[in-house]
PDB file of N, CA and C in Angstrom:
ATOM      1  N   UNK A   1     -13.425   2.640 -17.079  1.00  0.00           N
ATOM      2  CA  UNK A   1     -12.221   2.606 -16.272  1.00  0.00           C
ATOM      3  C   UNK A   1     -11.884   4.033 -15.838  1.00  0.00           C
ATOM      4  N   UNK A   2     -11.234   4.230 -14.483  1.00  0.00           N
ATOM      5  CA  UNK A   2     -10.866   5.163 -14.015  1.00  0.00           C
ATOM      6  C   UNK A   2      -9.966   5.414 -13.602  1.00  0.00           C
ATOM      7  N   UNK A   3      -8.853   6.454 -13.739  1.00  0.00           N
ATOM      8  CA  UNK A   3      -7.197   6.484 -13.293  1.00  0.00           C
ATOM      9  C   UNK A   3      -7.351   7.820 -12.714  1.00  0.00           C
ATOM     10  N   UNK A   4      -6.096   7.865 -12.004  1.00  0.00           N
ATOM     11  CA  UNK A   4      -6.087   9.338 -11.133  1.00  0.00           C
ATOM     12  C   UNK A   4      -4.305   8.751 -11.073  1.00  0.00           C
ATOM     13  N   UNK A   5      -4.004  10.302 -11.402  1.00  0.00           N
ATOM     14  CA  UNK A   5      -2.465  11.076 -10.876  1.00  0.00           C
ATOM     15  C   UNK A   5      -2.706  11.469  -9.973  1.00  0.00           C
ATOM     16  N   UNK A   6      -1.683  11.406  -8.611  1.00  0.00           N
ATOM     17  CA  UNK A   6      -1.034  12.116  -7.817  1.00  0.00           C
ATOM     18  C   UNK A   6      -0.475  11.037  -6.810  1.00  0.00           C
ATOM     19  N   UNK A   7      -0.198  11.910  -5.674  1.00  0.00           N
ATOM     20  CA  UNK A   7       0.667  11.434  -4.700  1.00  0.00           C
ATOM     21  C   UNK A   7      -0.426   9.961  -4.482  1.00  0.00           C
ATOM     22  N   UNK A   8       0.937   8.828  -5.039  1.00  0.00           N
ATOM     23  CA  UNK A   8       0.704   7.461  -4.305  1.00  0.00           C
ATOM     24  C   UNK A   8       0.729   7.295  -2.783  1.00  0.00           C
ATOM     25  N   UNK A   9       1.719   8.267  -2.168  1.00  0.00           N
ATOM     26  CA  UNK A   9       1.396   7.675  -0.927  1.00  0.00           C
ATOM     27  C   UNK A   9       0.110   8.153   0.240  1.00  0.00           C
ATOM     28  N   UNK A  10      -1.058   8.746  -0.977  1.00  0.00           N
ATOM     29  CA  UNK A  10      -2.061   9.598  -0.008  1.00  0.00           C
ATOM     30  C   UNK A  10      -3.060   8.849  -0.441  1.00  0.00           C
ATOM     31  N   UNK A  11      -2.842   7.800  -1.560  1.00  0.00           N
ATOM     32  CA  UNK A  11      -3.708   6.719  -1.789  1.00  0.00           C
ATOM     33  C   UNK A  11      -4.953   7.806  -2.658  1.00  0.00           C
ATOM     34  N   UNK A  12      -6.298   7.089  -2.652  1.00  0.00           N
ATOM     35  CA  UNK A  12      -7.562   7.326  -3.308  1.00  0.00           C
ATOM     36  C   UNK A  12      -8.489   7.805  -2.278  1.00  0.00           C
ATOM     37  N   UNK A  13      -8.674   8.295  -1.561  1.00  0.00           N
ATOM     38  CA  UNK A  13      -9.955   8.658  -0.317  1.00  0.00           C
ATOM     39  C   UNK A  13     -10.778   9.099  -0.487  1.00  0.00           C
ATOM     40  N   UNK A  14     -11.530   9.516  -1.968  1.00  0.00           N
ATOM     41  CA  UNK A  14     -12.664   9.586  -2.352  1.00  0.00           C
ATOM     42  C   UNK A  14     -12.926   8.195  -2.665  1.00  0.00           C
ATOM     43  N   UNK A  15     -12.585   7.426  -3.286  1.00  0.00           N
ATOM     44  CA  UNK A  15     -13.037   6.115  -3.677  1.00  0.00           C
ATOM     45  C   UNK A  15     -12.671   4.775  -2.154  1.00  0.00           C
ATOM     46  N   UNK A  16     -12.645   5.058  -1.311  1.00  0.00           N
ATOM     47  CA  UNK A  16     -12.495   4.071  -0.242  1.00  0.00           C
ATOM     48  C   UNK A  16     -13.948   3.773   0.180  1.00  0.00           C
ATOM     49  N   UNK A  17     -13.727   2.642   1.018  1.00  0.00           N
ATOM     50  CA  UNK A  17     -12.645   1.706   1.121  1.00  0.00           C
ATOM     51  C   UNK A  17     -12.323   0.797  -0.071  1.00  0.00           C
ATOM     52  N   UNK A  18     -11.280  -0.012   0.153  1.00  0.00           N
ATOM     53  CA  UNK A  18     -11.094  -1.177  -0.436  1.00  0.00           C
ATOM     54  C   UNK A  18     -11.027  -2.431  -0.042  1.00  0.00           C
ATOM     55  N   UNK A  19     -11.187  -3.280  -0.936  1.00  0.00           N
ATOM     56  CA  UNK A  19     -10.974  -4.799  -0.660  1.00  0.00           C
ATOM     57  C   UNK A  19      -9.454  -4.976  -0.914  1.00  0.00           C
ATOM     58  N   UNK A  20      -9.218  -4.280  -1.849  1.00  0.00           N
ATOM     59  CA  UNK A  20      -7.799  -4.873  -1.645  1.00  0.00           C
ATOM     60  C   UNK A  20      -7.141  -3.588  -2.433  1.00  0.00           C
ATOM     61  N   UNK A  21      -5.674  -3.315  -2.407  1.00  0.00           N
ATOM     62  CA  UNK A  21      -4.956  -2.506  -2.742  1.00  0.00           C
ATOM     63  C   UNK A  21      -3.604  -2.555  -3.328  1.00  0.00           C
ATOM     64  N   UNK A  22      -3.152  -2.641  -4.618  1.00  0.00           N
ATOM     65  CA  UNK A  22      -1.889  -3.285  -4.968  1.00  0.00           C
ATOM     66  C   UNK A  22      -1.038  -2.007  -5.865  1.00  0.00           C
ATOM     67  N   UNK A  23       0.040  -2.125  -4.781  1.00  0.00           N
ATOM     68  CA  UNK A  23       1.046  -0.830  -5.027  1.00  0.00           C
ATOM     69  C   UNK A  23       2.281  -1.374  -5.898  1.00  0.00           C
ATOM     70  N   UNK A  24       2.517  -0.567  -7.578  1.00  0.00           N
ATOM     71  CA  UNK A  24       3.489  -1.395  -8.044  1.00  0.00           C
ATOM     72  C   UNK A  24       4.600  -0.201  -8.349  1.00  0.00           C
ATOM     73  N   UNK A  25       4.908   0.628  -7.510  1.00  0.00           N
ATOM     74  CA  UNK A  25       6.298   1.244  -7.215  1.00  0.00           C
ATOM     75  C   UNK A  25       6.434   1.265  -5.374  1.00  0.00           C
ATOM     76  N   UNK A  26       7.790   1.340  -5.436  1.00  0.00           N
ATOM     77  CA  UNK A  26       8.121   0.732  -3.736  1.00  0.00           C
ATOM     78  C   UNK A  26       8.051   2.661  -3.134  1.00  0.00           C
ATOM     79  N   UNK A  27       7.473   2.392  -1.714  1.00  0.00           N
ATOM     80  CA  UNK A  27       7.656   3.611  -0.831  1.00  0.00           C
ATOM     81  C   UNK A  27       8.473   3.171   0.419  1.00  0.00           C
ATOM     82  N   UNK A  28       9.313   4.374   1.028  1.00  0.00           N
ATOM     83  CA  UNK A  28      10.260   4.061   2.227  1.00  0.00           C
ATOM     84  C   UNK A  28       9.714   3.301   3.460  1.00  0.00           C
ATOM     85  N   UNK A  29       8.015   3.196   3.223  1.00  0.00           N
ATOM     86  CA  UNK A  29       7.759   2.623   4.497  1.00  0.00           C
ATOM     87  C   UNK A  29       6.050   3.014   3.577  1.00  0.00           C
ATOM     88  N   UNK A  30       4.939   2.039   4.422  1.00  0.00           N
ATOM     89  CA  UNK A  30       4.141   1.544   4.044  1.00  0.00           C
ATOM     90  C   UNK A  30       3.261   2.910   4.794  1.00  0.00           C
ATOM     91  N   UNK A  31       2.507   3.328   3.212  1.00  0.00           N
ATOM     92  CA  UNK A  31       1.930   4.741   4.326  1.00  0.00           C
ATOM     93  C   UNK A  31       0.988   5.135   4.736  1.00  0.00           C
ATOM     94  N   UNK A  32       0.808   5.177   6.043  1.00  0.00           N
ATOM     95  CA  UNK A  32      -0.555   5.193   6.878  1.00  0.00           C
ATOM     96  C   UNK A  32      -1.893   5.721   6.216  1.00  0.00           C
ATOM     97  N   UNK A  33      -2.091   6.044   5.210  1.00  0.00           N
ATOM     98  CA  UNK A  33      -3.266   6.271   4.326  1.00  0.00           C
ATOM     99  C   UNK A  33      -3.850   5.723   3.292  1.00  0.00           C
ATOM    100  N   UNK A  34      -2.798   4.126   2.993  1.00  0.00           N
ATOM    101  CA  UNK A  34      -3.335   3.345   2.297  1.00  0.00           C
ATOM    102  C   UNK A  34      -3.826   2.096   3.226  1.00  0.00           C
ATOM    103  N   UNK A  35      -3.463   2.275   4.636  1.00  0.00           N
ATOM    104  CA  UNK A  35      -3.646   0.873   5.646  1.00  0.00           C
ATOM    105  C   UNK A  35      -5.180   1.751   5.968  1.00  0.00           C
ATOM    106  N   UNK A  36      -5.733   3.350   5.973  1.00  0.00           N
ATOM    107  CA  UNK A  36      -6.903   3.736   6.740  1.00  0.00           C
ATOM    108  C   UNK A  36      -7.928   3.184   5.416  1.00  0.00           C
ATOM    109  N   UNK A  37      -7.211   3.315   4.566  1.00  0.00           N
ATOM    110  CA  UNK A  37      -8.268   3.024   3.410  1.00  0.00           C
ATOM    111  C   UNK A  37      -9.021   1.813   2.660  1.00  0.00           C
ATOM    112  N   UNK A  38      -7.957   0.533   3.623  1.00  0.00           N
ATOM    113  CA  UNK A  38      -8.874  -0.573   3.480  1.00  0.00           C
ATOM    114  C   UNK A  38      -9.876  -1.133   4.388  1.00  0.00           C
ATOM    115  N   UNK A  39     -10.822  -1.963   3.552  1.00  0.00           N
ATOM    116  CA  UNK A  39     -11.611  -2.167   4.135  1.00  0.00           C
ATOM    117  C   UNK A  39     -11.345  -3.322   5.295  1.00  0.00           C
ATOM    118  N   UNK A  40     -12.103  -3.611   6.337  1.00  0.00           N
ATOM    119  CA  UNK A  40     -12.204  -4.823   7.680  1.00  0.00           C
ATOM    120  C   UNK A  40     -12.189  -5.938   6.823  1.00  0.00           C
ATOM    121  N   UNK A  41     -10.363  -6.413   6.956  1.00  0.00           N
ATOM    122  CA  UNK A  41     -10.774  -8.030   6.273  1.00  0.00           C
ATOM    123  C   UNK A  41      -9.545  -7.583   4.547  1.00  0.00           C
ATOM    124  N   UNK A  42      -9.545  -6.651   4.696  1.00  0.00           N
ATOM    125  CA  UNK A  42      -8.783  -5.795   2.987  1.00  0.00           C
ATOM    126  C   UNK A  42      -6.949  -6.332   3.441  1.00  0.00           C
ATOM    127  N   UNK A  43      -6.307  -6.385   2.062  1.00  0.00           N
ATOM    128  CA  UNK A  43      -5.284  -6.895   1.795  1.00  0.00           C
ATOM    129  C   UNK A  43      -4.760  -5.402   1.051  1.00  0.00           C
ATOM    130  N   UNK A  44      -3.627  -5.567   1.605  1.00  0.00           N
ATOM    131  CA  UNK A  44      -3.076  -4.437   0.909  1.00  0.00           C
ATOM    132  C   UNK A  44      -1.575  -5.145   0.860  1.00  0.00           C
ATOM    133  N   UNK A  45      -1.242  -5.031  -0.545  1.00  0.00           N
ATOM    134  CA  UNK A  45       0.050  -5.628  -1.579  1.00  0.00           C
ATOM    135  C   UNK A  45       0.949  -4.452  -1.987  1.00  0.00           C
ATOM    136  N   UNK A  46       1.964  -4.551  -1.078  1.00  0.00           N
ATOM    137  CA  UNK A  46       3.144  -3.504  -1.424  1.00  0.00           C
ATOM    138  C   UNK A  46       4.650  -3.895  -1.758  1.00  0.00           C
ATOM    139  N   UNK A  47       5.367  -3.254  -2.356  1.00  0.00           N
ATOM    140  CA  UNK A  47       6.849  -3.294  -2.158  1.00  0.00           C
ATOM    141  C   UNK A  47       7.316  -1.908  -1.413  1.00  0.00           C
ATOM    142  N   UNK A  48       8.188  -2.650  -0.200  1.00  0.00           N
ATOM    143  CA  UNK A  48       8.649  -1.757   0.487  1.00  0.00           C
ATOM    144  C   UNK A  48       9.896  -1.650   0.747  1.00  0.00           C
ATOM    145  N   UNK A  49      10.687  -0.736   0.593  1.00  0.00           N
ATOM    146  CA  UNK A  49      12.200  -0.016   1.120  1.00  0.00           C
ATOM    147  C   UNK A  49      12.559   0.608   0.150  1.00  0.00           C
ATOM    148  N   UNK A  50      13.825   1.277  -0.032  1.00  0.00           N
ATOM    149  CA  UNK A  50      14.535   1.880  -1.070  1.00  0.00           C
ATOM    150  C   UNK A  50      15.348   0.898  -1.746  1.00  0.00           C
ATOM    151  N   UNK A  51      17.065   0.927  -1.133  1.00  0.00           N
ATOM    152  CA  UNK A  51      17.782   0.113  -2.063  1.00  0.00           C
ATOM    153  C   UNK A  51      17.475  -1.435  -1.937  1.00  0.00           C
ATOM    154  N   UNK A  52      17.264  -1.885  -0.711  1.00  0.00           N
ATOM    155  CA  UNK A  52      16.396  -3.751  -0.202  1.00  0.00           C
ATOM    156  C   UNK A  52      15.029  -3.008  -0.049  1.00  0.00           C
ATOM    157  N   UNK A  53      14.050  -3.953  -0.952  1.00  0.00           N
ATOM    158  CA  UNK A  53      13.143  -4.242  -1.066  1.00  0.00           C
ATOM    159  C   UNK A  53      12.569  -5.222  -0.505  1.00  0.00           C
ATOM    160  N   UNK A  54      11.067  -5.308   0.550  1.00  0.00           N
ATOM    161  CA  UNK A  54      10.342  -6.627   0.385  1.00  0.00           C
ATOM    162  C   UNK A  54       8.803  -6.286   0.191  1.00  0.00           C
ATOM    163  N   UNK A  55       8.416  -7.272  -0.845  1.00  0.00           N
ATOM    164  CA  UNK A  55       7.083  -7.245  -0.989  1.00  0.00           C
ATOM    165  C   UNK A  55       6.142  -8.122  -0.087  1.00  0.00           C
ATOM    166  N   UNK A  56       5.598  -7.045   0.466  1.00  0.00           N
ATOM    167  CA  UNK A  56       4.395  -6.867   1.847  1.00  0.00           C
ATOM    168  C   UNK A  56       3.025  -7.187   1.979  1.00  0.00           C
ATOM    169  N   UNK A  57       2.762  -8.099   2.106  1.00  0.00           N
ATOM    170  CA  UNK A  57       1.266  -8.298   2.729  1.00  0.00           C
ATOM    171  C   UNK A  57       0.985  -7.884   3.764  1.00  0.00           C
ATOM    172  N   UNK A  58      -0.103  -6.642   3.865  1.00  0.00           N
ATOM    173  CA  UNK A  58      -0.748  -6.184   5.125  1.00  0.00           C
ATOM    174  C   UNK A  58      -1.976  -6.796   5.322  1.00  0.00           C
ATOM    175  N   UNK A  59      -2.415  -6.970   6.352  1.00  0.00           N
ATOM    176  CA  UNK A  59      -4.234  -7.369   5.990  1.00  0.00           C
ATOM    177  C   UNK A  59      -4.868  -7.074   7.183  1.00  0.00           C
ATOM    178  N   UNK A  60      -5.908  -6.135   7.304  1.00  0.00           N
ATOM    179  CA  UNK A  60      -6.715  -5.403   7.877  1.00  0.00           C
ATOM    180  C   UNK A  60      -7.640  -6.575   8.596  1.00  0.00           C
ATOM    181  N   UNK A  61      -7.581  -6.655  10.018  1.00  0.00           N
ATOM    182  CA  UNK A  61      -8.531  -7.570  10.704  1.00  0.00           C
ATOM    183  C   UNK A  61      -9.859  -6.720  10.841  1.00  0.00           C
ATOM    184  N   UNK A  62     -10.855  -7.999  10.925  1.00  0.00           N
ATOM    185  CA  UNK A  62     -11.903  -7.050  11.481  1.00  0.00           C
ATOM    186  C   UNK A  62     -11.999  -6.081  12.535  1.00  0.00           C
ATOM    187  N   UNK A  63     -11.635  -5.995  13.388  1.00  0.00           N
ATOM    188  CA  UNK A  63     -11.479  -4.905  14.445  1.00  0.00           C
ATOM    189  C   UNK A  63     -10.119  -3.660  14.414  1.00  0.00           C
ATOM    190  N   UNK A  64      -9.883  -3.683  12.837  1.00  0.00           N
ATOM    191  CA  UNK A  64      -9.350  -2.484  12.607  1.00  0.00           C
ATOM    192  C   UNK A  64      -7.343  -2.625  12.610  1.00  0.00           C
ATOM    193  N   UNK A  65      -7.172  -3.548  13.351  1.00  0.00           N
ATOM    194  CA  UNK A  65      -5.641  -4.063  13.698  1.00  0.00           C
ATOM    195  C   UNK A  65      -4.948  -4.603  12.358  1.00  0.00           C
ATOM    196  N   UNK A  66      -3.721  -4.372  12.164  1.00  0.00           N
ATOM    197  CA  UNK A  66      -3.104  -5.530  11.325  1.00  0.00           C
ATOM    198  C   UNK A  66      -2.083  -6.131  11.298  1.00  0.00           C
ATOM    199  N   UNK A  67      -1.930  -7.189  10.202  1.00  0.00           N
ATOM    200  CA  UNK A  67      -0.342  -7.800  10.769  1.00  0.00           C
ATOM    201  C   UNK A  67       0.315  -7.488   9.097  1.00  0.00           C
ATOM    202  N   UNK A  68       1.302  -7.632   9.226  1.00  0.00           N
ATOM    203  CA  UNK A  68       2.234  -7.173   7.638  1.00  0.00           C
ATOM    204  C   UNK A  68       3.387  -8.271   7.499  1.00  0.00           C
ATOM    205  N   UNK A  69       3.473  -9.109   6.232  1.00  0.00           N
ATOM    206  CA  UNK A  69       4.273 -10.441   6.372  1.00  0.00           C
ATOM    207  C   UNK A  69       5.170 -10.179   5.154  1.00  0.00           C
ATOM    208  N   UNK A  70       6.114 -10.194   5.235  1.00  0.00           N
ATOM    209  CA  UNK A  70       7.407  -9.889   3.910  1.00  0.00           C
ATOM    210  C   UNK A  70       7.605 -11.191   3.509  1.00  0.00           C
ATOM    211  N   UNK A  71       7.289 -11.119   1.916  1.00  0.00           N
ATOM    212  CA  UNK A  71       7.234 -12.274   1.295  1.00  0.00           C
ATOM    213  C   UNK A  71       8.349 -12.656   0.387  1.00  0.00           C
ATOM    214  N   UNK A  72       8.680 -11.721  -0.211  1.00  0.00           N
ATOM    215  CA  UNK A  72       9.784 -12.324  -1.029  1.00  0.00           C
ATOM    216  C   UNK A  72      10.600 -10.595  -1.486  1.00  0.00           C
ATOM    217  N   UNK A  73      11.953 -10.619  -1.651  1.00  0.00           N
ATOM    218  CA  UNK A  73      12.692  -9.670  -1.524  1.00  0.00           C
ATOM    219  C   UNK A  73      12.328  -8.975  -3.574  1.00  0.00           C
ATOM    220  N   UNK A  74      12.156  -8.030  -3.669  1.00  0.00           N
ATOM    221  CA  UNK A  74      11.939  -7.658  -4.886  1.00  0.00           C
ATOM    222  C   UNK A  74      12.621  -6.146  -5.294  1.00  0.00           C
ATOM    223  N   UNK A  75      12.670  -5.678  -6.883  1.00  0.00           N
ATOM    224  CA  UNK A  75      13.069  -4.329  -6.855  1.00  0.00           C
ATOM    225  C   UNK A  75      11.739  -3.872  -8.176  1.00  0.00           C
ATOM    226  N   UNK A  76      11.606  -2.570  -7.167  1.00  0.00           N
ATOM    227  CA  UNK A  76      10.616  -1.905  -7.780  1.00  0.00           C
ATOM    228  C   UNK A  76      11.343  -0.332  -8.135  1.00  0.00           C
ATOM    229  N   UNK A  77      10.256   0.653  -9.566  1.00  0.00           N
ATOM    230  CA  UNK A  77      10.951   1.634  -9.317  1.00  0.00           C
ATOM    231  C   UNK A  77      10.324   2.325  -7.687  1.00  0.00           C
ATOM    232  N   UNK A  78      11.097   3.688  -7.289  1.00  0.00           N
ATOM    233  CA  UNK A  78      10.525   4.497  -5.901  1.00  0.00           C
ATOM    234  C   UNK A  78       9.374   4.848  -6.295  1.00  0.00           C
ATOM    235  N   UNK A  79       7.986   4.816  -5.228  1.00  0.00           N
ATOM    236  CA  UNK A  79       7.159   5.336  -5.258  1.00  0.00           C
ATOM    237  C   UNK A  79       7.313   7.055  -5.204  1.00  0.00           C
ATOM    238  N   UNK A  80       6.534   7.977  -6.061  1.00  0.00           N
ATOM    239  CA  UNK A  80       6.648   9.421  -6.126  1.00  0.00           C
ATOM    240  C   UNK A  80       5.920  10.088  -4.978  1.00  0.00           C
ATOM    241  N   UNK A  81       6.404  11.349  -4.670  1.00  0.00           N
ATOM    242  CA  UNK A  81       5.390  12.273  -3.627  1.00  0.00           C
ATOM    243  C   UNK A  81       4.858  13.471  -4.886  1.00  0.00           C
ATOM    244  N   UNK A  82       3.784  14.562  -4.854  1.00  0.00           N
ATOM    245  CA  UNK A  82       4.120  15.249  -5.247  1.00  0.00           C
ATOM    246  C   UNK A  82       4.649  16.631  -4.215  1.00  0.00           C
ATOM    247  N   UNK A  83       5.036  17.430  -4.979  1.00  0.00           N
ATOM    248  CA  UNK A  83       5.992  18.301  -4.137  1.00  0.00           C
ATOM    249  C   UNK A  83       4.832  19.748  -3.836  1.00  0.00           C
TER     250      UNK A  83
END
């Protein structure tokens, strides 16, 4: 098994792509370096906002596009940056 610290919202980009990606602290908005990092066809599972929360299904079409569907309202702790 393998873990890595740091900034969640810059994701893993030595280890990409992915099939799928599941974020379990919420960020202000879903961040463009975990949507480059999945793979054509990849699911990426988030909670998103600060004080309202919704947990997010993104999913990467084959031709690179995606759609993002808010599933059910949740509270997570904030996702961290580092500084």
């Amino acid at each position: 098994m393998t873990t890595r610290i740091g900034d969640g919202y810059q994701g893993w980009p030595e280890h990409a792509p992915f099939d799928g990606i599941i974020v379990t602290a919420a960020p202000d908005h879903i961040p463009p370096a975990l949507i480059e990092q999945l793979k054509p066809g990849g699911r990426l599972v988030i909670p998103v906002g600060e004080l309202v929360q919704d947990l997010m299904v993104v999913e990467k079409k084959p031709d690179g596009t995606t759609t993002s569907t808010a599933v059910v309202p949740v509270r997570f702790v904030p996702l961290t940056r580092e500084r």
